[in-house]
C-alpha atoms as a PDB file:
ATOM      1  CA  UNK A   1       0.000   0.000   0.000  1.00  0.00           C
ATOM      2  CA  UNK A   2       2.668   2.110   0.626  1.00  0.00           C
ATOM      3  CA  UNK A   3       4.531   1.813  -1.933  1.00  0.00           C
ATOM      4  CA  UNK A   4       1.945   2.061  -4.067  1.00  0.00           C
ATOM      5  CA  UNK A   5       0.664   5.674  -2.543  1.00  0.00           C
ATOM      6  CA  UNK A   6       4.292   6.925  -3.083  1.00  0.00           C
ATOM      7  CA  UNK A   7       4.019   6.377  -7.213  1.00  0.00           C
ATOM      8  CA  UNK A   8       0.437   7.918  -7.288  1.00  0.00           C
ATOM      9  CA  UNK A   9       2.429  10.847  -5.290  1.00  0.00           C
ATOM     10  CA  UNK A  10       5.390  10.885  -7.500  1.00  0.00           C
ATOM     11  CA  UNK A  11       4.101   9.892 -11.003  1.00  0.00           C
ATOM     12  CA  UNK A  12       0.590  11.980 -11.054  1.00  0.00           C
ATOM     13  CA  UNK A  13       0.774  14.195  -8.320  1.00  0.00           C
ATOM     14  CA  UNK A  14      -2.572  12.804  -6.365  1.00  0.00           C
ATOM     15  CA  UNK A  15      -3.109  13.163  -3.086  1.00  0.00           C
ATOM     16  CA  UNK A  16      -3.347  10.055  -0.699  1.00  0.00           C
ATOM     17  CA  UNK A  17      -5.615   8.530   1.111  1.00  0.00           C
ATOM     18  CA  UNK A  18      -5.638   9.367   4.999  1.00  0.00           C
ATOM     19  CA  UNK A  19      -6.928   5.814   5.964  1.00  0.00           C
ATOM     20  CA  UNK A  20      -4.212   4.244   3.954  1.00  0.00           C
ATOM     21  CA  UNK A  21      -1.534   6.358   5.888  1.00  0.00           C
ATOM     22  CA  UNK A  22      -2.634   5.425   9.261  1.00  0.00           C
ATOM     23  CA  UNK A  23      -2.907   2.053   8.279  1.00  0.00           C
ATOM     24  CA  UNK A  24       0.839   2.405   7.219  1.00  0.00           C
ATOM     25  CA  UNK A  25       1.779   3.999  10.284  1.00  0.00           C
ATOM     26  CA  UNK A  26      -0.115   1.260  12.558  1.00  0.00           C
ATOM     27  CA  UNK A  27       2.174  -1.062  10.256  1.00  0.00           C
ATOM     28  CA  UNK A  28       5.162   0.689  11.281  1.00  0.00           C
ATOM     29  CA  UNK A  29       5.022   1.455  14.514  1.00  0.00           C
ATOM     30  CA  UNK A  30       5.147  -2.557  16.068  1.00  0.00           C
ATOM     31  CA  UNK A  31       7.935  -2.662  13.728  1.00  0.00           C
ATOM     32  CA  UNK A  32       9.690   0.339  14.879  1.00  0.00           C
ATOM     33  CA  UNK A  33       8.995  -0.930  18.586  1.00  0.00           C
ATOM     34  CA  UNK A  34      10.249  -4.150  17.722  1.00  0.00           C
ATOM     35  CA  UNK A  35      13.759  -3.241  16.304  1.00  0.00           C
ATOM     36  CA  UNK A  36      14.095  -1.016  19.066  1.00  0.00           C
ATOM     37  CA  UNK A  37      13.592  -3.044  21.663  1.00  0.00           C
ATOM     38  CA  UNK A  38      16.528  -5.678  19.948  1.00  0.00           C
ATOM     39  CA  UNK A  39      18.989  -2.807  19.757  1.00  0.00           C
ATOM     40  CA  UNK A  40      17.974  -1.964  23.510  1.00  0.00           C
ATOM     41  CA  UNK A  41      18.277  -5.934  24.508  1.00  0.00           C
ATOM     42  CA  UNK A  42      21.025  -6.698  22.227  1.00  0.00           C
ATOM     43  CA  UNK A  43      21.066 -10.081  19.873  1.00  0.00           C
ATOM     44  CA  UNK A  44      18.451 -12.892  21.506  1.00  0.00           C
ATOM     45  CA  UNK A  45      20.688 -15.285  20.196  1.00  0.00           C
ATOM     46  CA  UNK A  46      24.653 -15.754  20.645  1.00  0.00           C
ATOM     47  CA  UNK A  47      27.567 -15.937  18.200  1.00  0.00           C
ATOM     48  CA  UNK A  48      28.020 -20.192  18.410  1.00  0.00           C
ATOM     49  CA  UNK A  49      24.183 -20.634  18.109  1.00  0.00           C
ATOM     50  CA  UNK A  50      24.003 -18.560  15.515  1.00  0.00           C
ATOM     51  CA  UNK A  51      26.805 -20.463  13.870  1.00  0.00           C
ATOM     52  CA  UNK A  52      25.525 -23.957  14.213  1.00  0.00           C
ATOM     53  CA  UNK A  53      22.209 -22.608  12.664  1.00  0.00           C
ATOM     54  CA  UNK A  54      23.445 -21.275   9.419  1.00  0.00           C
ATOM     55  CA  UNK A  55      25.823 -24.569   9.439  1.00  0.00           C
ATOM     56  CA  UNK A  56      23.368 -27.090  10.188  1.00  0.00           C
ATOM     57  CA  UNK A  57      21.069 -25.153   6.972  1.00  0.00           C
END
């Protein structure tokens, strides 16, 4: 949706959709949440597991 609202911006000029941004925003903010929270905790996961995983694949 997104992406899509940004080439009706860019290519035509229209105007978007309020209900699509705030849908994008209610997207984005979990996700923003989310990486913030693994910067703040640091890696859930350590260096050897992380090796044996992409080994063992």
């Amino acid at each position: 949706v997104a992406h899509y609202n940004r080439e009706r911006v860019s290519g035509v000029g229209a105007t978007v959709d309020k209900a699509a941004v705030k849908k994008n925003l209610a997207c984005l903010t979990p996700e923003q949440e989310r990486q913030h929270d693994y910067f703040k905790d640091g890696p859930y996961i350590s260096t050897e597991e992380a090796v044996a995983i992409y080994t063992a694949t």
